[in-house]
N, C-alpha and C. Protein backbone atom coordinates (compact mmCIF):
# COMPACT_ATOMS: atom_id res chain seq x y z
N UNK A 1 0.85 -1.18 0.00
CA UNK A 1 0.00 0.00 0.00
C UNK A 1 0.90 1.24 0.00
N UNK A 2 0.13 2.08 -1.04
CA UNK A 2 1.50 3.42 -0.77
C UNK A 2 0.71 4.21 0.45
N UNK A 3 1.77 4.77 0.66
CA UNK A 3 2.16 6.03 1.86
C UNK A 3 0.64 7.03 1.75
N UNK A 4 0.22 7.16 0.42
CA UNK A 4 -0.55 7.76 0.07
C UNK A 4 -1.69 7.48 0.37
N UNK A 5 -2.21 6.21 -0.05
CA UNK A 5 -3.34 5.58 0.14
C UNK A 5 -3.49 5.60 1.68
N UNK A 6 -2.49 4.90 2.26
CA UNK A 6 -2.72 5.04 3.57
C UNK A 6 -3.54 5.89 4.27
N UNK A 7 -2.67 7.30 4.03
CA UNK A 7 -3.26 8.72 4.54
C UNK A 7 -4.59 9.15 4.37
N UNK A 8 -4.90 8.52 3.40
CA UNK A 8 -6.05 9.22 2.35
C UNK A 8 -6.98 8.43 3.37
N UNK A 9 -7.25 6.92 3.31
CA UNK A 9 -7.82 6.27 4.43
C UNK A 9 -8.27 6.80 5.94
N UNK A 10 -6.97 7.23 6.56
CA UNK A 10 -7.18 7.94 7.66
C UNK A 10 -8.23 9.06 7.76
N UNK A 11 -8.04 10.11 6.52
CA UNK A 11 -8.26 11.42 5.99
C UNK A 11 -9.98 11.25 5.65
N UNK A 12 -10.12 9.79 4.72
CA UNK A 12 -11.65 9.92 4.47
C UNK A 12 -12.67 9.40 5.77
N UNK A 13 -12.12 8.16 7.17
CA UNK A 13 -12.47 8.03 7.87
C UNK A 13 -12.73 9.14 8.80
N UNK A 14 -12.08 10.09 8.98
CA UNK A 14 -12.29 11.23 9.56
C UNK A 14 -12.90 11.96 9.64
N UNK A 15 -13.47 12.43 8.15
CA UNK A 15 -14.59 13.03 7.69
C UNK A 15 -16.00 12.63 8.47
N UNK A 16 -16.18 11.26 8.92
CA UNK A 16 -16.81 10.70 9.63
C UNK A 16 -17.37 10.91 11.03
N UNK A 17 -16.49 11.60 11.36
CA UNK A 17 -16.50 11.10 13.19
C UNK A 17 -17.71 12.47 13.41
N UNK A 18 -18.84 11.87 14.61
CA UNK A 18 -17.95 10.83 15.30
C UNK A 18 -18.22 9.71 15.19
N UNK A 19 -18.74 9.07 14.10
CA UNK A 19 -19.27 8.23 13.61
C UNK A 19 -18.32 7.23 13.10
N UNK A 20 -17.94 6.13 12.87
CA UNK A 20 -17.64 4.95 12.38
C UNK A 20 -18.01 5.56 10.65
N UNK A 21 -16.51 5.18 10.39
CA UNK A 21 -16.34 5.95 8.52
C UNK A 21 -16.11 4.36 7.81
N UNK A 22 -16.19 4.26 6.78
CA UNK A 22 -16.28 2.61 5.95
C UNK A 22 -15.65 3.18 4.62
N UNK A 23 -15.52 2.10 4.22
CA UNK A 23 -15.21 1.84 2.59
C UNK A 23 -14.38 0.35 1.95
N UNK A 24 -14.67 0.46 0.52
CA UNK A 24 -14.20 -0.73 -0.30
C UNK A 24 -12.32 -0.57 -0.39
N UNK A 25 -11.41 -1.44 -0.79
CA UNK A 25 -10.72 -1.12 -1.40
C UNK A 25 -10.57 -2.38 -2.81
N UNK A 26 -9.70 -1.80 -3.18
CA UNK A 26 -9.24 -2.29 -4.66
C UNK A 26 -7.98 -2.79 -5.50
N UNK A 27 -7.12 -3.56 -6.13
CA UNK A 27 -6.10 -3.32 -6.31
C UNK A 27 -5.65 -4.32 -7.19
N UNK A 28 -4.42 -4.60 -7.26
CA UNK A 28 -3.80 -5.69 -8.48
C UNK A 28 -2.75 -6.63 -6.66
N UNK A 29 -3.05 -8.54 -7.33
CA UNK A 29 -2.47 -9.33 -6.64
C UNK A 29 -2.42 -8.83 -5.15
N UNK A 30 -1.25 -8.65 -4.91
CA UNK A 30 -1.52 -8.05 -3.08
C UNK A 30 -0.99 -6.49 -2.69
N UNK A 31 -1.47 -5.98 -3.74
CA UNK A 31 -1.11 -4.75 -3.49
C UNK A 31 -2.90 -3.87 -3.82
N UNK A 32 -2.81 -2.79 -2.52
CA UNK A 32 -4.09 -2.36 -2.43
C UNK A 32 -3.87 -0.76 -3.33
N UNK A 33 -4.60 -0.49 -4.56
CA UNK A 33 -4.22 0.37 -5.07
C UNK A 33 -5.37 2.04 -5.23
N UNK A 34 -6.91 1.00 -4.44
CA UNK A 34 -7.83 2.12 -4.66
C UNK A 34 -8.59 2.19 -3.46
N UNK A 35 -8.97 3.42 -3.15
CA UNK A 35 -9.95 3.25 -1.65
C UNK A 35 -11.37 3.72 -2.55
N UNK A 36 -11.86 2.98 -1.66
CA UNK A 36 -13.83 3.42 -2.42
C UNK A 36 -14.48 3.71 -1.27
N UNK A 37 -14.65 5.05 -0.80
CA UNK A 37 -15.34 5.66 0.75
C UNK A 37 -17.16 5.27 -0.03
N UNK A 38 -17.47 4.50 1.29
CA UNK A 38 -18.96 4.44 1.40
C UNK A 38 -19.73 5.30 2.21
N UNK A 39 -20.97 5.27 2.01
CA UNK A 39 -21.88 6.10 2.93
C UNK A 39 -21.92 4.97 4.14
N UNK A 40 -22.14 5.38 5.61
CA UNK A 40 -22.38 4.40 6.89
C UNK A 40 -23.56 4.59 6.52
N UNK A 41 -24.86 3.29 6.76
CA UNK A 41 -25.88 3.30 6.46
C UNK A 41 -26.26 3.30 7.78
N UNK A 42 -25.76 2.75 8.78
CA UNK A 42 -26.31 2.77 10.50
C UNK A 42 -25.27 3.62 10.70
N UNK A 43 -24.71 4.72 10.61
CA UNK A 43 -24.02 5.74 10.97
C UNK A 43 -23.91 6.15 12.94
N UNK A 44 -23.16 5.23 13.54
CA UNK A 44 -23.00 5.48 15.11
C UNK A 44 -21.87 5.40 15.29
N UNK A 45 -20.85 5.93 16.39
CA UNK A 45 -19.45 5.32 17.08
C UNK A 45 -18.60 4.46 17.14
N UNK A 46 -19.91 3.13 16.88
CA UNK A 46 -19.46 2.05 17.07
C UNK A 46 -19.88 1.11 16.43
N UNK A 47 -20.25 1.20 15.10
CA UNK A 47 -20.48 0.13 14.27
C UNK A 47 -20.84 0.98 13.01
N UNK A 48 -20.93 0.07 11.93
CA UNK A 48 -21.22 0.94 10.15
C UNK A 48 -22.09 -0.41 9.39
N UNK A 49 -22.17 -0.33 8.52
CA UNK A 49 -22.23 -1.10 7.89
C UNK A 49 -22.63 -0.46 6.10
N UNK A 50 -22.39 -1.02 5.12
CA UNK A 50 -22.67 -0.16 3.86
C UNK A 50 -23.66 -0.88 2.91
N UNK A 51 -24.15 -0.45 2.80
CA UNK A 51 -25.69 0.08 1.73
C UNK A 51 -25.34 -1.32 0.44
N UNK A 52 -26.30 -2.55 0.12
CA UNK A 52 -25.81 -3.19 -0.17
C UNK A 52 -25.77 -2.86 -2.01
N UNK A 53 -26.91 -2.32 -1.93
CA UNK A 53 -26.92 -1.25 -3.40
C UNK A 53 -25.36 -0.62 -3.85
N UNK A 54 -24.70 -0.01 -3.19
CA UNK A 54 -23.62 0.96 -3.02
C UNK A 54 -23.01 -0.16 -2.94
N UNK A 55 -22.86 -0.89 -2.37
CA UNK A 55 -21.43 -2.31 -2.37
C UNK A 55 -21.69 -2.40 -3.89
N UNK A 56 -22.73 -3.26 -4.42
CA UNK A 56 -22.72 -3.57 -5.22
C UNK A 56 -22.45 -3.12 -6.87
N UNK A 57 -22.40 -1.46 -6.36
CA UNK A 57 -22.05 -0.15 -7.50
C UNK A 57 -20.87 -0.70 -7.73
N UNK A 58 -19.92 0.09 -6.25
CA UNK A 58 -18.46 0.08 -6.65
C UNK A 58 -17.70 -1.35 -6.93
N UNK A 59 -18.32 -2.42 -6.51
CA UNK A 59 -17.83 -3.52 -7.08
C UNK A 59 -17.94 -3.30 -8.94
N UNK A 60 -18.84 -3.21 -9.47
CA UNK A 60 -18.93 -2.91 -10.30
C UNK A 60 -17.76 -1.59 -11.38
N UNK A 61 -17.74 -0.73 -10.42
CA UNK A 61 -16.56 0.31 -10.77
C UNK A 61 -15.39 -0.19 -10.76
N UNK A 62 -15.12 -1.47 -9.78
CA UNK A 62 -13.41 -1.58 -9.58
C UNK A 62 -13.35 -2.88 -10.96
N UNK A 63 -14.81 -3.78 -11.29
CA UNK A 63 -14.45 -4.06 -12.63
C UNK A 63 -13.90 -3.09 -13.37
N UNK A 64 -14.84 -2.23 -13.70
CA UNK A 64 -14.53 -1.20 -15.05
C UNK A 64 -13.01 -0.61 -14.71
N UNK A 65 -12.68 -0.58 -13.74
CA UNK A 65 -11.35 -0.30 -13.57
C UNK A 65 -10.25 -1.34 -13.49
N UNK A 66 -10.77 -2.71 -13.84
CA UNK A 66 -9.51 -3.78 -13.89
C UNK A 66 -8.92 -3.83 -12.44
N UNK A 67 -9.34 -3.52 -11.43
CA UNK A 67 -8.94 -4.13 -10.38
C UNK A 67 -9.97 -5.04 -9.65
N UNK A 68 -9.45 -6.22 -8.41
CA UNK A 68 -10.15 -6.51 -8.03
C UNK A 68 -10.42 -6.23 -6.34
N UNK A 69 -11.26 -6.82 -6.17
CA UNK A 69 -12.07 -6.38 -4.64
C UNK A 69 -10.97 -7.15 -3.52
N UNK A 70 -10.41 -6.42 -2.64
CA UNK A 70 -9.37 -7.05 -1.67
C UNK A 70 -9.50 -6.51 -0.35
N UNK A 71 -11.11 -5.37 0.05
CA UNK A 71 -10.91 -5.64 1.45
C UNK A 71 -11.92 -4.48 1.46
N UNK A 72 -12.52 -4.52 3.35
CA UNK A 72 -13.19 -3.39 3.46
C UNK A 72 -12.31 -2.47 4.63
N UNK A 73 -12.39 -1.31 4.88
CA UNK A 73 -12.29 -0.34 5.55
C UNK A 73 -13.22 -0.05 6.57
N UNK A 74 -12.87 0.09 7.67
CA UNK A 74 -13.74 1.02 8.85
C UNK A 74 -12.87 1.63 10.16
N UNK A 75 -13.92 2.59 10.47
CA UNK A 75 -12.73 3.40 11.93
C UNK A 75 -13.83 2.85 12.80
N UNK A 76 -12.55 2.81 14.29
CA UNK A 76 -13.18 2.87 15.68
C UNK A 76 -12.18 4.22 15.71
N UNK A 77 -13.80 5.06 16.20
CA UNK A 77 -13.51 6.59 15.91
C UNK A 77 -12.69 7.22 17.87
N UNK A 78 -12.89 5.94 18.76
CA UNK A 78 -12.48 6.10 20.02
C UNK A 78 -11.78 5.17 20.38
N UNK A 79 -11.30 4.29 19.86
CA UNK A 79 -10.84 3.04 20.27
C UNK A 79 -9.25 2.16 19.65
N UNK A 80 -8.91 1.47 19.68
CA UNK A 80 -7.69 0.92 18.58
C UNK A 80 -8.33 -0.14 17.64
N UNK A 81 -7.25 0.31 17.06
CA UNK A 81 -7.38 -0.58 15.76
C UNK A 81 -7.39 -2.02 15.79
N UNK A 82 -8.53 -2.58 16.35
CA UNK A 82 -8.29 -4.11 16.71
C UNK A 82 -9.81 -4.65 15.96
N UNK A 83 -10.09 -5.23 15.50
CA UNK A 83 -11.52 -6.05 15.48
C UNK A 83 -12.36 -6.41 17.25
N UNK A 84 -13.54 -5.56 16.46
CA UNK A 84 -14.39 -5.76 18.28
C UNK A 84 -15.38 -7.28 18.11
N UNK A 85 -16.01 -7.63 18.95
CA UNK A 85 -16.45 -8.85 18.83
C UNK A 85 -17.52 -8.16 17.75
N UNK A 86 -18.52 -7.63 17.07
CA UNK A 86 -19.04 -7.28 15.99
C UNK A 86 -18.61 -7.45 15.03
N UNK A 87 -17.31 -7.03 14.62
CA UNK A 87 -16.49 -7.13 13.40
C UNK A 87 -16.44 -8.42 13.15
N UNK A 88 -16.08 -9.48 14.17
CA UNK A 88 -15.86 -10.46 13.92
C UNK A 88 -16.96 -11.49 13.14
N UNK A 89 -17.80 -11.01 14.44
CA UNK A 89 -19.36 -11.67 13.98
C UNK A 89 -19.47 -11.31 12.62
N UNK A 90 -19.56 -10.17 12.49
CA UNK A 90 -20.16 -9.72 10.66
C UNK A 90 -19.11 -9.86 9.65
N UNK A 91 -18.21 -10.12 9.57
CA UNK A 91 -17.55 -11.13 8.63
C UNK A 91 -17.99 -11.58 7.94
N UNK A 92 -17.68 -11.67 6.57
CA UNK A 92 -18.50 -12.77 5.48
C UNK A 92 -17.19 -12.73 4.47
N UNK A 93 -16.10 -12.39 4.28
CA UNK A 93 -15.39 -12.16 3.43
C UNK A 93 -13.75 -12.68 3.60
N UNK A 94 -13.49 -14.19 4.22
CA UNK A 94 -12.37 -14.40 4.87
C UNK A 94 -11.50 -14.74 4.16
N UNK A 95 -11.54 -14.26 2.48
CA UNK A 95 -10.57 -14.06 1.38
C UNK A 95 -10.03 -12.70 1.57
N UNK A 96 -10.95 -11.93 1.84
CA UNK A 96 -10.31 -10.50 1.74
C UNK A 96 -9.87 -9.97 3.27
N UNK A 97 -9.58 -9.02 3.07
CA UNK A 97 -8.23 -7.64 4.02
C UNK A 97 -9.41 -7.55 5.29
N UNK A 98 -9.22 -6.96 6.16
CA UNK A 98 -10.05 -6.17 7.37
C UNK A 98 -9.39 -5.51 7.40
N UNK A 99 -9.32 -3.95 7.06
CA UNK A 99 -8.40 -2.48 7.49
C UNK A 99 -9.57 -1.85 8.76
N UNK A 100 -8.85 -1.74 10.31
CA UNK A 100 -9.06 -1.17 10.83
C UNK A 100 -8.29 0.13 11.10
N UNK A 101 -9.07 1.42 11.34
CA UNK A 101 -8.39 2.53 11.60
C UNK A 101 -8.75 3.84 12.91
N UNK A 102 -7.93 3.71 13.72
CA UNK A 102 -7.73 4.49 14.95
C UNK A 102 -7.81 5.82 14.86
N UNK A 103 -9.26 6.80 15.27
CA UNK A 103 -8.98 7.92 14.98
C UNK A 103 -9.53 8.62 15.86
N UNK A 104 -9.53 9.95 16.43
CA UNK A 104 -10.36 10.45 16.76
C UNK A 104 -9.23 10.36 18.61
N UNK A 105 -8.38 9.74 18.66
CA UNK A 105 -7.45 10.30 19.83
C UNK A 105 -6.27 10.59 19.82
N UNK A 106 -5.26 10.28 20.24
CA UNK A 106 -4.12 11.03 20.15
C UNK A 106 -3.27 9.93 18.61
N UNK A 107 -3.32 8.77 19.03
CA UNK A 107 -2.85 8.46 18.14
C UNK A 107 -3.57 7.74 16.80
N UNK A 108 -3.18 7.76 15.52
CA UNK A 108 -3.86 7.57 14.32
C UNK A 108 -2.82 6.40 13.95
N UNK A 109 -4.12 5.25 13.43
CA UNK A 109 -3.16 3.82 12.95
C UNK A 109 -3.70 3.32 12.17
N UNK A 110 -3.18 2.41 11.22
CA UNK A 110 -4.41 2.00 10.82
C UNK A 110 -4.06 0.21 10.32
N UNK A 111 -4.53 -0.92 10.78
CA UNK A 111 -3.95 -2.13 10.62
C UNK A 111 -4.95 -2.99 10.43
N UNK A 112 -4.21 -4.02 9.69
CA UNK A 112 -5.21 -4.94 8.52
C UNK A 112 -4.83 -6.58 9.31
N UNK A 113 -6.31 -7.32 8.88
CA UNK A 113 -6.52 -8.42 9.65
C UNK A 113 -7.39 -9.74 8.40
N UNK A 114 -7.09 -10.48 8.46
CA UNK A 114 -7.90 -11.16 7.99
C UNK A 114 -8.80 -12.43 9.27
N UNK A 115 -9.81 -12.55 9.08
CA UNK A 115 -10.74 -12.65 9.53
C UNK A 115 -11.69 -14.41 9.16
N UNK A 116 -11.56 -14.97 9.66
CA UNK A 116 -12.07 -16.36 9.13
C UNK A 116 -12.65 -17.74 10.37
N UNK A 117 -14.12 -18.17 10.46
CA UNK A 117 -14.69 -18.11 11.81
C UNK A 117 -14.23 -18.66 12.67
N UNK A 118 -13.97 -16.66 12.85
CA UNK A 118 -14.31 -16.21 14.19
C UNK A 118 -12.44 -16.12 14.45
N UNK A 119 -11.68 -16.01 14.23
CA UNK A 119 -10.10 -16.26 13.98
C UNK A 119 -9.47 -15.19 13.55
N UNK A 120 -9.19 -14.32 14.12
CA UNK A 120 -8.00 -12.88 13.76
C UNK A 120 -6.89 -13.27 13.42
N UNK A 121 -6.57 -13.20 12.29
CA UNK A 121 -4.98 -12.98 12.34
C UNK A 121 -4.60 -11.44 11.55
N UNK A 122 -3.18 -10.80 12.25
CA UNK A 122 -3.32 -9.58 12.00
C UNK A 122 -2.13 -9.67 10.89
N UNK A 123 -1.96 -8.96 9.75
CA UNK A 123 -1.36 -9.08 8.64
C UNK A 123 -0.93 -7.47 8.96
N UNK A 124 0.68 -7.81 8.42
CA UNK A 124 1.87 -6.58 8.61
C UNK A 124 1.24 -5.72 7.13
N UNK A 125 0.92 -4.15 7.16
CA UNK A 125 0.59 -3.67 6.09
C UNK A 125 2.05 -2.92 5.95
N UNK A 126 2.62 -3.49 4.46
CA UNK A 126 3.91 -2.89 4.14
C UNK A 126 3.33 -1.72 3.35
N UNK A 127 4.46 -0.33 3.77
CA UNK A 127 3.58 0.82 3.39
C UNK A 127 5.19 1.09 2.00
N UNK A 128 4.77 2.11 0.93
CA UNK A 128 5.41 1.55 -0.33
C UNK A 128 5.61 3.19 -0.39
């Protein structure tokens, strides 16, 4: 992931608060090359979830763009970057990324997990 993307992540979750911020990402093999910010459809602190209409757009967009689908995005807008027992539960995708991102206190992080039932494992995001 570049340096860039990263930021941008942080930057569009933010926009959010104090609400829980979401989104798609996108990319070639294992490199994440596009962020796709969603609307929170339950828009609270502590949970999101996205509009299955709107999933189903930008899936569509990251065809037309030749990349494929490799993960979702969300902030705990008070909390760290860990998967809460929710995240876990709502899982459906244990091919793809979990990017969690820390915002809204002193420190800003943001770290990726894959997810498979009920099983965290946290994956090193090399930044490019």
């Amino acid at each position: 992931m570049s340096q860039r993307l990263y930021k941008t992540i942080l930057i569009e979750v933010k926009k959010e608060l104090p609400n829980e911020g979401c989104g798609l990402i996108s990319g070639l093999g294992n490199v994440c090359k596009t962020i796709w910010p969603t609307k929170n459809s339950e828009p609270t602190p502590y949970s999101f979830a996205i509009d299955p209409d709107e999933q189903d757009q930008v899936l569509e967009h990251m065809v037309l763009k030749e990349e494929a689908f490799m993960g979702i995005y969300h902030s705990h807008p008070y909390g760290i970057p860990v998967p809460s027992r929710d995240d876990v539960s709502y899982s459906h995708y244990p091919e793809h990324y979990y990017f969690i991102a820390a915002v809204g206190g002193g420190n800003e992080e943001l770290r990726c997990y894959k997810i498979h039932n009920g099983k965290v494992k946290h994956i090193d995001i090399l930044i490019e």
